[in-house]
C-alpha atoms as a PDB file:
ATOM      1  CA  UNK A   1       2.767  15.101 -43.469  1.00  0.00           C
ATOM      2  CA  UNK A   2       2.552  12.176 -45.751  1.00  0.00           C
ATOM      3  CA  UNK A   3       5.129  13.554 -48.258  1.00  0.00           C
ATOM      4  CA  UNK A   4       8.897  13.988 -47.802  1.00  0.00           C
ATOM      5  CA  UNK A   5       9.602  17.290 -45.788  1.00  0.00           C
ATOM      6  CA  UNK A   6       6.130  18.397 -45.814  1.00  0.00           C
ATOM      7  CA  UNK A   7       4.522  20.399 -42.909  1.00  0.00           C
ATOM      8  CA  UNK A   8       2.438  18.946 -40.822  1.00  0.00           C
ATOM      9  CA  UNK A   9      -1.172  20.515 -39.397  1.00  0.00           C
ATOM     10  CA  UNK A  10      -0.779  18.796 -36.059  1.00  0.00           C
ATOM     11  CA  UNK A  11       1.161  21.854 -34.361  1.00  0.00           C
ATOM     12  CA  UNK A  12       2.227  19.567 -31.212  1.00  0.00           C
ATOM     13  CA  UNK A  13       2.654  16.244 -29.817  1.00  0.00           C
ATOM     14  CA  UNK A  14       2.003  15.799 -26.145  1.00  0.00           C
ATOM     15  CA  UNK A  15       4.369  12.839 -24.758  1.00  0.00           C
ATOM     16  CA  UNK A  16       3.692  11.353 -21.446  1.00  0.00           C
ATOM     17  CA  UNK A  17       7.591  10.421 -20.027  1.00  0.00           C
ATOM     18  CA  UNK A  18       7.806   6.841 -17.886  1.00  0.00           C
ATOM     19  CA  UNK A  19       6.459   4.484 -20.095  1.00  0.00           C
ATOM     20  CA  UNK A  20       6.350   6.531 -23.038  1.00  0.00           C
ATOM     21  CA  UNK A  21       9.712   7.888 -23.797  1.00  0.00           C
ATOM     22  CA  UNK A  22      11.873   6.937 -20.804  1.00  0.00           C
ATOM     23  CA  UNK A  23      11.930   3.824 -18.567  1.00  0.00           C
ATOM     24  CA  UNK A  24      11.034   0.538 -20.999  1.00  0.00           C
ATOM     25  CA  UNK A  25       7.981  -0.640 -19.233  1.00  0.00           C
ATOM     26  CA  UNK A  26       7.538   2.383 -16.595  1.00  0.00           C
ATOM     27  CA  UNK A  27       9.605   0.123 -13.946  1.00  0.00           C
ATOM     28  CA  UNK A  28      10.835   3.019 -11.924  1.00  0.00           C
ATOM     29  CA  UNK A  29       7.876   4.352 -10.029  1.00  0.00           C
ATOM     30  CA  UNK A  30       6.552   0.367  -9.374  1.00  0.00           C
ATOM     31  CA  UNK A  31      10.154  -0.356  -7.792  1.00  0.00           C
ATOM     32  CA  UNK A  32       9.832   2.721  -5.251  1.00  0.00           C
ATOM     33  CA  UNK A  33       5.877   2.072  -4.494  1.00  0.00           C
ATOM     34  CA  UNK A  34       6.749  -1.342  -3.782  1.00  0.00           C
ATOM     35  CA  UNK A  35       9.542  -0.101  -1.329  1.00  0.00           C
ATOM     36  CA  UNK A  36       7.865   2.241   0.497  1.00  0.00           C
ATOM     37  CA  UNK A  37       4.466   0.014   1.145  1.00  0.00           C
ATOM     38  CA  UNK A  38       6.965  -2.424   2.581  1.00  0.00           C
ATOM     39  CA  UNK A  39       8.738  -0.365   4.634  1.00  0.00           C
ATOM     40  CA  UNK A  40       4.984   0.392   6.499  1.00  0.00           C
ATOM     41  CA  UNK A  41       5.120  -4.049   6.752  1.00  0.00           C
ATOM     42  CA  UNK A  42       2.619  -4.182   3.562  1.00  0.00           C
ATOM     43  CA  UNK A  43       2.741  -6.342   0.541  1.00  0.00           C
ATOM     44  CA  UNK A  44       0.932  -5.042  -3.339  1.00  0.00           C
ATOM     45  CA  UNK A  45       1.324  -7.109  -6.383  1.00  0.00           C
ATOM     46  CA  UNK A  46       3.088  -5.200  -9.158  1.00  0.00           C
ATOM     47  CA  UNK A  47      -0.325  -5.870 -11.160  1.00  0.00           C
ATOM     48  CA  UNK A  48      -2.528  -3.867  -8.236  1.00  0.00           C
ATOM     49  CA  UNK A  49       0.010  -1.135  -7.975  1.00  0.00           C
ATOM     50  CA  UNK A  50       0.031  -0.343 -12.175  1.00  0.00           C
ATOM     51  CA  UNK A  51      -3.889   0.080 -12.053  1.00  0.00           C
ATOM     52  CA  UNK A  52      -3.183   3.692 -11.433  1.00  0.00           C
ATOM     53  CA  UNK A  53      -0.598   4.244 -13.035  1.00  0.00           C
ATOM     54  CA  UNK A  54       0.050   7.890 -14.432  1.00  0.00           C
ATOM     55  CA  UNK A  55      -1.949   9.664 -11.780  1.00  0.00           C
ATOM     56  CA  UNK A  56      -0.069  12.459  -9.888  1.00  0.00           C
ATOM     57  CA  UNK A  57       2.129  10.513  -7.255  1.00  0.00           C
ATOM     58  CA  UNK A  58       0.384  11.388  -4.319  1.00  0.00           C
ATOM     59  CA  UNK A  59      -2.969  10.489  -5.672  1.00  0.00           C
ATOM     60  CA  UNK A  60      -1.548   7.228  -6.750  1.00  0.00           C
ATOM     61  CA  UNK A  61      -0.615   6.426  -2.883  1.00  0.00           C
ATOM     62  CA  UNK A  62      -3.822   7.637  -1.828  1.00  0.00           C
ATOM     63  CA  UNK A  63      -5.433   5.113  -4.391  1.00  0.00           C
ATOM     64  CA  UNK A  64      -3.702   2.463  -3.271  1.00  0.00           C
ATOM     65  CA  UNK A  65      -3.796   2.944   0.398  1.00  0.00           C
ATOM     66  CA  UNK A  66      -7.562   2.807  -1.019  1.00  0.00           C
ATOM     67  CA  UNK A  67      -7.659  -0.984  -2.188  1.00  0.00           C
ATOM     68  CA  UNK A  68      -9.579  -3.546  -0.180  1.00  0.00           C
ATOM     69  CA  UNK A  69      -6.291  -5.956   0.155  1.00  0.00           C
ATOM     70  CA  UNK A  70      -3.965  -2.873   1.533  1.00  0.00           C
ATOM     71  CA  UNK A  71      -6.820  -1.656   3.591  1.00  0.00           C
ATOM     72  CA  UNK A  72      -7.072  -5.594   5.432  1.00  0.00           C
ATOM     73  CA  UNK A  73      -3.542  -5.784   5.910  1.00  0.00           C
ATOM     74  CA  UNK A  74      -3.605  -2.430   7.403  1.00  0.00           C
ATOM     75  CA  UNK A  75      -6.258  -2.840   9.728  1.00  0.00           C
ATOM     76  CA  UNK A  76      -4.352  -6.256  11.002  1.00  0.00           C
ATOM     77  CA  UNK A  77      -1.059  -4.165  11.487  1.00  0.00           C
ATOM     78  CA  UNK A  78      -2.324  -0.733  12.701  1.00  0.00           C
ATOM     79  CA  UNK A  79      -6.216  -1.611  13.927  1.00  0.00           C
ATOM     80  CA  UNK A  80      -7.632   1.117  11.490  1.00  0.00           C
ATOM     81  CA  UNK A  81      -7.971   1.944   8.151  1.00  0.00           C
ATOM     82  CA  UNK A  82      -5.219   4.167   6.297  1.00  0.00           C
ATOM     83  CA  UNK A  83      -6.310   7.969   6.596  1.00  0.00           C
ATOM     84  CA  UNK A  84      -4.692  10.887   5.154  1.00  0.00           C
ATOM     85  CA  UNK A  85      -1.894  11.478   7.389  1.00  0.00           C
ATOM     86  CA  UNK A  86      -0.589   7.967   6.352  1.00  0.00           C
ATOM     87  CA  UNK A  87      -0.555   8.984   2.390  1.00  0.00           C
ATOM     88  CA  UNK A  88       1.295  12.028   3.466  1.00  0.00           C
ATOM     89  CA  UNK A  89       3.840  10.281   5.597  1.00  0.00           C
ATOM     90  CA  UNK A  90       4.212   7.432   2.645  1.00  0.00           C
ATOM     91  CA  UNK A  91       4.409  10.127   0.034  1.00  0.00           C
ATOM     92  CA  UNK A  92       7.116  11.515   2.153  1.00  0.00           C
ATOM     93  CA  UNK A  93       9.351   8.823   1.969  1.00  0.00           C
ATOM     94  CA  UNK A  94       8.041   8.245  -1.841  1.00  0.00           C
ATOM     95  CA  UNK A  95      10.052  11.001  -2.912  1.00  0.00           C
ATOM     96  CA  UNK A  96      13.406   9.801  -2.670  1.00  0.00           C
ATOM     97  CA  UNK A  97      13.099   6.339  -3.242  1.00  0.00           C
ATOM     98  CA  UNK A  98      11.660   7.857  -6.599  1.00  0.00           C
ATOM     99  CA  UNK A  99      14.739  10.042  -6.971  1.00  0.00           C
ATOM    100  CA  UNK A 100      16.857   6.563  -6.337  1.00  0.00           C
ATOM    101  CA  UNK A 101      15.270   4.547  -9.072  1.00  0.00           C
ATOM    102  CA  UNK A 102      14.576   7.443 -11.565  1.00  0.00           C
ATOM    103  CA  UNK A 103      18.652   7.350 -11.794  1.00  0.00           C
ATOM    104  CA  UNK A 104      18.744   3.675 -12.693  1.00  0.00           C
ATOM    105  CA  UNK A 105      15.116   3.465 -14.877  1.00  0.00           C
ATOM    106  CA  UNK A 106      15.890   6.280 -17.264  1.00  0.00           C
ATOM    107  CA  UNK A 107      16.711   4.961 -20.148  1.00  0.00           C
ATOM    108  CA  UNK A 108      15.509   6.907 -23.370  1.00  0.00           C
ATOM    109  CA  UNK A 109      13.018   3.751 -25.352  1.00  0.00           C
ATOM    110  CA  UNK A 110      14.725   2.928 -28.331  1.00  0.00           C
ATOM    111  CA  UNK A 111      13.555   5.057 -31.197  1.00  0.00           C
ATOM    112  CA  UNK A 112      12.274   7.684 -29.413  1.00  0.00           C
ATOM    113  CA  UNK A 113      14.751  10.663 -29.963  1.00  0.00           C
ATOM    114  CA  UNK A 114      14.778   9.208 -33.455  1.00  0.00           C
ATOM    115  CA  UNK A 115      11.080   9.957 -34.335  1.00  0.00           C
ATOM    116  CA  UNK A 116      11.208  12.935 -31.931  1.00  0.00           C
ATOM    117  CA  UNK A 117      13.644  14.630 -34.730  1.00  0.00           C
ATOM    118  CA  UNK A 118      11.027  13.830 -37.689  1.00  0.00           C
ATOM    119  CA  UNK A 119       7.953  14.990 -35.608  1.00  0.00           C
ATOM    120  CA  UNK A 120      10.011  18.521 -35.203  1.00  0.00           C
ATOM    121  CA  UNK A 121      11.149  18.298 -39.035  1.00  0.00           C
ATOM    122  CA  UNK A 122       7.894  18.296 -39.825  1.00  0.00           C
ATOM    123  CA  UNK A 123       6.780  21.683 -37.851  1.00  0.00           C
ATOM    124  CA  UNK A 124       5.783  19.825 -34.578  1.00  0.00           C
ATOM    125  CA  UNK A 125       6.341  21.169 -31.432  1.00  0.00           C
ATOM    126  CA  UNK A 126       6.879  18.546 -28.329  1.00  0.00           C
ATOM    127  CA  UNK A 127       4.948  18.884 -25.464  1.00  0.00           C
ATOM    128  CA  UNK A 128       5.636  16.154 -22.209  1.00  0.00           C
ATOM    129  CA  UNK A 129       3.373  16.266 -19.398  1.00  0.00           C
ATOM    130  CA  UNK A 130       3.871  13.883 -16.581  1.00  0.00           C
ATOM    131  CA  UNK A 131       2.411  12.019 -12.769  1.00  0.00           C
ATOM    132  CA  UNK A 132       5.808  13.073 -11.269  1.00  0.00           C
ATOM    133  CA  UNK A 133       6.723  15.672  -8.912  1.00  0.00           C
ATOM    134  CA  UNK A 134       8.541  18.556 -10.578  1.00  0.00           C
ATOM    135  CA  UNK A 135      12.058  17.229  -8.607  1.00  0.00           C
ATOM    136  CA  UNK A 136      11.560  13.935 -10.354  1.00  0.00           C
ATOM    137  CA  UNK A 137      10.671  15.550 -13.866  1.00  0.00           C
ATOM    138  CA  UNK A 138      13.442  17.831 -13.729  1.00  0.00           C
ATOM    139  CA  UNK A 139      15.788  14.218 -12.899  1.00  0.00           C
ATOM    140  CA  UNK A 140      14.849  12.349 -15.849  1.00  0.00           C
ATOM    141  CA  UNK A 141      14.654  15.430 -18.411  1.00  0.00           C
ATOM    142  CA  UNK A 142      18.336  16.165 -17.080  1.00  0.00           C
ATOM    143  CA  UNK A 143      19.295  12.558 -17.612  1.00  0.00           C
ATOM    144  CA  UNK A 144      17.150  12.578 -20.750  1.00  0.00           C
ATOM    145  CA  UNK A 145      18.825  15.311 -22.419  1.00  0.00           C
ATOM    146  CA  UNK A 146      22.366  13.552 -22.118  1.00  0.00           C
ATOM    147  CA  UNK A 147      20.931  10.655 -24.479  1.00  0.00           C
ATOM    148  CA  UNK A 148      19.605  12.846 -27.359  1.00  0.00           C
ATOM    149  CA  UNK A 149      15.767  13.657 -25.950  1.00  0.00           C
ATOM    150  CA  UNK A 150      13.980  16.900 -25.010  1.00  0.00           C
ATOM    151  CA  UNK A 151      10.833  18.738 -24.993  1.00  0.00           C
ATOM    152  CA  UNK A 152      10.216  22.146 -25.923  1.00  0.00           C
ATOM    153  CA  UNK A 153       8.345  22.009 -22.809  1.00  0.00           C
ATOM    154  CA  UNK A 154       7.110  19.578 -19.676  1.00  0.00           C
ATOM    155  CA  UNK A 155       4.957  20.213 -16.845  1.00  0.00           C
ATOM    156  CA  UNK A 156       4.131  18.048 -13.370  1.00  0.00           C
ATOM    157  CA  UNK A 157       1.258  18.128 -12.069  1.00  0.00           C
ATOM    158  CA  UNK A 158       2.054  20.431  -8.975  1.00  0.00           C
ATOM    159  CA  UNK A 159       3.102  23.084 -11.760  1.00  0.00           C
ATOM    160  CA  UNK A 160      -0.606  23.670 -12.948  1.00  0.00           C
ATOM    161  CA  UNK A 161      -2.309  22.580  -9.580  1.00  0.00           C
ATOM    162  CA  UNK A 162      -3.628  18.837 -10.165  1.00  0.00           C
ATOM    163  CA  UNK A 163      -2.791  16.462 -12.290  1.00  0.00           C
ATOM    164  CA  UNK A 164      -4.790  13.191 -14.634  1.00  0.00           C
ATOM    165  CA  UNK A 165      -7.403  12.495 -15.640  1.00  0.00           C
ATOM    166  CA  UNK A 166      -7.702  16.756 -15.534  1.00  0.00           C
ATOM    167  CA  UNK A 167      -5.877  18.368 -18.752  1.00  0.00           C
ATOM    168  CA  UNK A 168      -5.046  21.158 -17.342  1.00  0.00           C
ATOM    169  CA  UNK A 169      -1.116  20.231 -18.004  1.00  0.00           C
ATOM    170  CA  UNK A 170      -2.332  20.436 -21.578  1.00  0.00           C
ATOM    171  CA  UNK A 171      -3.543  23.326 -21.283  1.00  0.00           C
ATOM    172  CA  UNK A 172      -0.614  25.083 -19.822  1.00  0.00           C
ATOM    173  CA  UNK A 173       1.273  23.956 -22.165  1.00  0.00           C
ATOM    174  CA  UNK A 174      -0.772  24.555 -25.321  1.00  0.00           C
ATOM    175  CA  UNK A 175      -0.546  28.799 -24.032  1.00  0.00           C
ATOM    176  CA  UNK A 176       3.331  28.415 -23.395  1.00  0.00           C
ATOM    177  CA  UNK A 177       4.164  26.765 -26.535  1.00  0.00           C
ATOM    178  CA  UNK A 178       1.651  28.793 -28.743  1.00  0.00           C
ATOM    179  CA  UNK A 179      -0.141  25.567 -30.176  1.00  0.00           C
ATOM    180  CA  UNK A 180      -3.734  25.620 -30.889  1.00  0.00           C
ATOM    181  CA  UNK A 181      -6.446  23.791 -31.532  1.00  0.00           C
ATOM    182  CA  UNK A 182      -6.042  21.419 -28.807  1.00  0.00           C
ATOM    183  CA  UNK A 183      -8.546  19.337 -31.814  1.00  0.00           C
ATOM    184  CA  UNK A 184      -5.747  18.803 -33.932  1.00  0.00           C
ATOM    185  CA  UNK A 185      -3.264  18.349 -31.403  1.00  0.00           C
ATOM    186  CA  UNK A 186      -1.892  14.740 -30.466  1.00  0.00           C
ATOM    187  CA  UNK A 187      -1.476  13.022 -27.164  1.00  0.00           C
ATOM    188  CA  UNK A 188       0.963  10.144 -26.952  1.00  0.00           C
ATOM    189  CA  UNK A 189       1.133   7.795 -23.267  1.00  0.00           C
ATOM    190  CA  UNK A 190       1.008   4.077 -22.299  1.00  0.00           C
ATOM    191  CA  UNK A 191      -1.422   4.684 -19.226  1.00  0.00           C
ATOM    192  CA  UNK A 192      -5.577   4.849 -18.721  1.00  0.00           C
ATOM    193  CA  UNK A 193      -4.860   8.489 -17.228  1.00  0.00           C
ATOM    194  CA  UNK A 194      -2.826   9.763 -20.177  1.00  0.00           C
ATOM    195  CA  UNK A 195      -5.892   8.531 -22.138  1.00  0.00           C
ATOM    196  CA  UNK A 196      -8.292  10.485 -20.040  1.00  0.00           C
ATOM    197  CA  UNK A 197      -5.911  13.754 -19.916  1.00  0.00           C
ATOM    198  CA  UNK A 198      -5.483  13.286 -23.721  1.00  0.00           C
ATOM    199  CA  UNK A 199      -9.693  13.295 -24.327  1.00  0.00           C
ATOM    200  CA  UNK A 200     -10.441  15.877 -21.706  1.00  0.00           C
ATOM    201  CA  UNK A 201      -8.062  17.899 -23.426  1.00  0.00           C
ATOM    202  CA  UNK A 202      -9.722  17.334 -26.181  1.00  0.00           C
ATOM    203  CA  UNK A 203      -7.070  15.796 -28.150  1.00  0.00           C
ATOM    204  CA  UNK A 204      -6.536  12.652 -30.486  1.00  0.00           C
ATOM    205  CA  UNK A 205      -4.945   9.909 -28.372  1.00  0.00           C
ATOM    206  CA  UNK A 206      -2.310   7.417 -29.269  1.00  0.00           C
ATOM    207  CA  UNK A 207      -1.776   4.707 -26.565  1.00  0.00           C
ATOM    208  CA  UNK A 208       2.029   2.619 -26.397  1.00  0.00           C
ATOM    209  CA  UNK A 209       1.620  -0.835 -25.798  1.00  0.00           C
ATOM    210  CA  UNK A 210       4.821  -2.515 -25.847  1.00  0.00           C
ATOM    211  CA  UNK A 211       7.115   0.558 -24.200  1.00  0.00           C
ATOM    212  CA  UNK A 212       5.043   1.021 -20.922  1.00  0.00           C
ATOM    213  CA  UNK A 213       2.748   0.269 -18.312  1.00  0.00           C
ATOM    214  CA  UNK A 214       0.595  -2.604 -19.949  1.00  0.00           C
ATOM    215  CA  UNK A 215       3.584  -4.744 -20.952  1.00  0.00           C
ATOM    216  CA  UNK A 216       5.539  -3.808 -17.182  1.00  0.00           C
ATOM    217  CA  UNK A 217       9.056  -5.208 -19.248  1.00  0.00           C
ATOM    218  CA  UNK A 218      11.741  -3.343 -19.711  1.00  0.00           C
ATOM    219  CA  UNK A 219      13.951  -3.839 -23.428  1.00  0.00           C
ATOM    220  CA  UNK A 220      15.676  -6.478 -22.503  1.00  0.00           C
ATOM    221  CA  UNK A 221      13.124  -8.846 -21.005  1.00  0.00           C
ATOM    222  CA  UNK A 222      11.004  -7.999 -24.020  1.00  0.00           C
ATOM    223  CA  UNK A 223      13.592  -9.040 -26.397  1.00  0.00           C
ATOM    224  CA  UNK A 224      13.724 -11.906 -24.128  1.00  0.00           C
ATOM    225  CA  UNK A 225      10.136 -12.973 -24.218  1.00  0.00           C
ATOM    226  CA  UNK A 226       8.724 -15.025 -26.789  1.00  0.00           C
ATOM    227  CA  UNK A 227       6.577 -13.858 -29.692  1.00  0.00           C
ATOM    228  CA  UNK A 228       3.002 -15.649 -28.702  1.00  0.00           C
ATOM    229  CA  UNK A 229       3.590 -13.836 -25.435  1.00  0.00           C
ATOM    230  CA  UNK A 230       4.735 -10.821 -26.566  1.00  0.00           C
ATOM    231  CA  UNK A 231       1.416 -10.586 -29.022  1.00  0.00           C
ATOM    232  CA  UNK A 232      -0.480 -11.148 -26.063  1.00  0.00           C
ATOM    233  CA  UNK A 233       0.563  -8.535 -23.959  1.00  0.00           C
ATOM    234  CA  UNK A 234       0.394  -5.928 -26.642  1.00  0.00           C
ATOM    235  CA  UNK A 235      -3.055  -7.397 -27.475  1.00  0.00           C
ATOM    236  CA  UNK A 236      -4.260  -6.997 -23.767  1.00  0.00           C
ATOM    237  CA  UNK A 237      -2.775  -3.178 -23.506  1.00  0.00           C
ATOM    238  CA  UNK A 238      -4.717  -2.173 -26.581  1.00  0.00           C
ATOM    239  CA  UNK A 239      -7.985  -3.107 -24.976  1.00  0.00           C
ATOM    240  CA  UNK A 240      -7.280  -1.875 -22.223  1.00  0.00           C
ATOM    241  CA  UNK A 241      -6.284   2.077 -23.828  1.00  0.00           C
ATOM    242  CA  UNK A 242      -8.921   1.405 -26.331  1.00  0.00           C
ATOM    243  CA  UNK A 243     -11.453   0.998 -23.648  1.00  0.00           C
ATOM    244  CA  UNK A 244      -9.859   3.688 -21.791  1.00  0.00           C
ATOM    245  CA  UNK A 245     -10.444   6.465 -24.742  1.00  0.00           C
ATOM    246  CA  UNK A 246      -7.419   5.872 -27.484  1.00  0.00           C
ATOM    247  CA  UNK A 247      -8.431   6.589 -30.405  1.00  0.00           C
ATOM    248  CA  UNK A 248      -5.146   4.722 -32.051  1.00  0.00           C
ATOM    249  CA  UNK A 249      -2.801   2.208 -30.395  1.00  0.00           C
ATOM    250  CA  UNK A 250       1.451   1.457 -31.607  1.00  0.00           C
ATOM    251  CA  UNK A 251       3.946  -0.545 -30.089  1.00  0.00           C
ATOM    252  CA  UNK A 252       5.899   2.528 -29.278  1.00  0.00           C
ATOM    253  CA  UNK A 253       6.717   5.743 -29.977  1.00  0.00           C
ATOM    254  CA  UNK A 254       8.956   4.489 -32.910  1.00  0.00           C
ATOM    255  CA  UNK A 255       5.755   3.320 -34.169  1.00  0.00           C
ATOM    256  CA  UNK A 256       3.523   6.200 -33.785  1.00  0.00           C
ATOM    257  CA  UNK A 257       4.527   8.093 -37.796  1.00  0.00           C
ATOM    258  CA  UNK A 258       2.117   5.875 -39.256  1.00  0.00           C
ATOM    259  CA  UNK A 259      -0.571   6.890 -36.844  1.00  0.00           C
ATOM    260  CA  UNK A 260      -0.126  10.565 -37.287  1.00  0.00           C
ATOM    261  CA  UNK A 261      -0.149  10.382 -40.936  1.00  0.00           C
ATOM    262  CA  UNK A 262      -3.823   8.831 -40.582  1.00  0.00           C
ATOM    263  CA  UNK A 263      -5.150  11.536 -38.039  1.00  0.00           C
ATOM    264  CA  UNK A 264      -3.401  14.169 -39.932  1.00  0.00           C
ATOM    265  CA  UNK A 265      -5.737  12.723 -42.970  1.00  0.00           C
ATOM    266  CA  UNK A 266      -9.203  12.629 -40.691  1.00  0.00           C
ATOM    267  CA  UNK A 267      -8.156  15.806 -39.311  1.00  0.00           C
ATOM    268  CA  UNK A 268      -7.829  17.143 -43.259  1.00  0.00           C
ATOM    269  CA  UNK A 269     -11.206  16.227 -43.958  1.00  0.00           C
ATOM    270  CA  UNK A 270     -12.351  17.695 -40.696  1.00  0.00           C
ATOM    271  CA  UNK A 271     -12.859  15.320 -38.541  1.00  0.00           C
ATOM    272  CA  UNK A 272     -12.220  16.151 -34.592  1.00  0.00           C
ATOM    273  CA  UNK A 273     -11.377  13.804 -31.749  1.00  0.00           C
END
């Protein structure tokens, strides 16, 4: 992989989407979980709702109808705690909102389809795996595709039967796409769950610092934000996927070559995840 052309030993790269490769800062699914807690009368700072960020969709309502400040203010407007027929009637009216936003927060991250064409020059297949539904996967690869960005393949989480911190996404894909070992495979995402999927799948893991959930900005408020600060949040989203299970941590995924030419090397001398 180092040299010019060369073929590369890591047969795939697994690519989370919001966060990673579409949607600058992962603003999308915040915007619709935001809408739909307010719609039941209840209020959750941006900062609570991205702790779970990259879970399947339903499990991330459940989680959050889960957190002591949502459960007080939904005791004070309903007299009881939230129980599972609320996170099925909020997941309900999840789905479209999603469907609303996906259409707005699509965006392919700059450099992404860029660095997806060297990754597949080099032999690599690429492999997405996601926390949306399959509707809202099939929206943004549709509306991905139009800007220059694909997979070879992408599941949701209802496609293989649950979805992070469980690899079985990986998995499935791995046997469609004819990539093995999952050891010298790569997973690439900007959340604590793609982290976990990534090392139960026994993969190497890459976490995104600047692109997704940790920095919560989308391009143009980056660009917008002043260097001390913008150090800072990258600094904070490292520790945070570090301490999560990355092995490696880049800006983006315009940044991740580097990285892959190092775990290529490890992985060369033998070296596993």
């Amino acid at each position: 992989m180092n040299g010019s052309g060369s073929k590369s030993i890591i047969p795939a790269v697994f690519l989370d989407w919001a966060g990673t490769v579409v949607d600058h800062g992962s603003v999308a699914p915040v915007k619709a979980l935001e809408a739909v807690l307010a719609s039941a009368g209840v209020s959750v700072p941006p900062a609570v709702i991205r702790r779970d960020m990259g879970l399947a969709k339903k499990d991330h309502v459940r989680r959050l109808l889960q957190e002591d400040e949502v459960v007080q203010q939904w005791m004070n407007l309903y007299g009881a705690k939230p129980v599972e027929a609320d996170v099925d009637q909020l997941y309900a009216q999840l789905a479209p909102k999603m469907m609303e936003t996906l259409s707005v927060h699509s965006q392919v991250i700059s450099g992404v389809s860029e660095t997806a064409a060297q990754l597949r020059a080099r032999g690599m297949k690429l492999a997405g795996t996601t926390g949306y539904t399959r509707p809202m996967l099939d929206t943004i690869e549709k509306l991905a595709a139009q800007q220059g960005y694909a997979t070879d393949a992408s599941l949701s989480p209802e496609d293989v039967g649950a979805g992070r911190p469980f690899p079985w996404m990986c998995y499935q894909l791995a046997i469609d796409l004819r990539v093995y070992p999952l050891s010298s495979c790569v997973k690439v995402g900007d959340t604590e769950s793609d982290m976990c999927e990534g090392r139960n799948a026994d993969m190497w893991t890459i976490g995104v610092t600047r692109s997704g959930n940790g920095s919560g900005l989308t391009e143009l408020e980056w660009a917008n934000t002043d260097a001390l600060e913008q150090n800072r949040i990258v600094a904070r989203a490292a520790k945070e996927l570090t301490h999560a299970g990355a092995h490696y941590t880049a800006e983006s995924v315009a940044h991740i070559m580097p990285v892959l030419n190092e775990i290529e090397a490890r992985i060369r001398r033998g070296e596993r995840p």
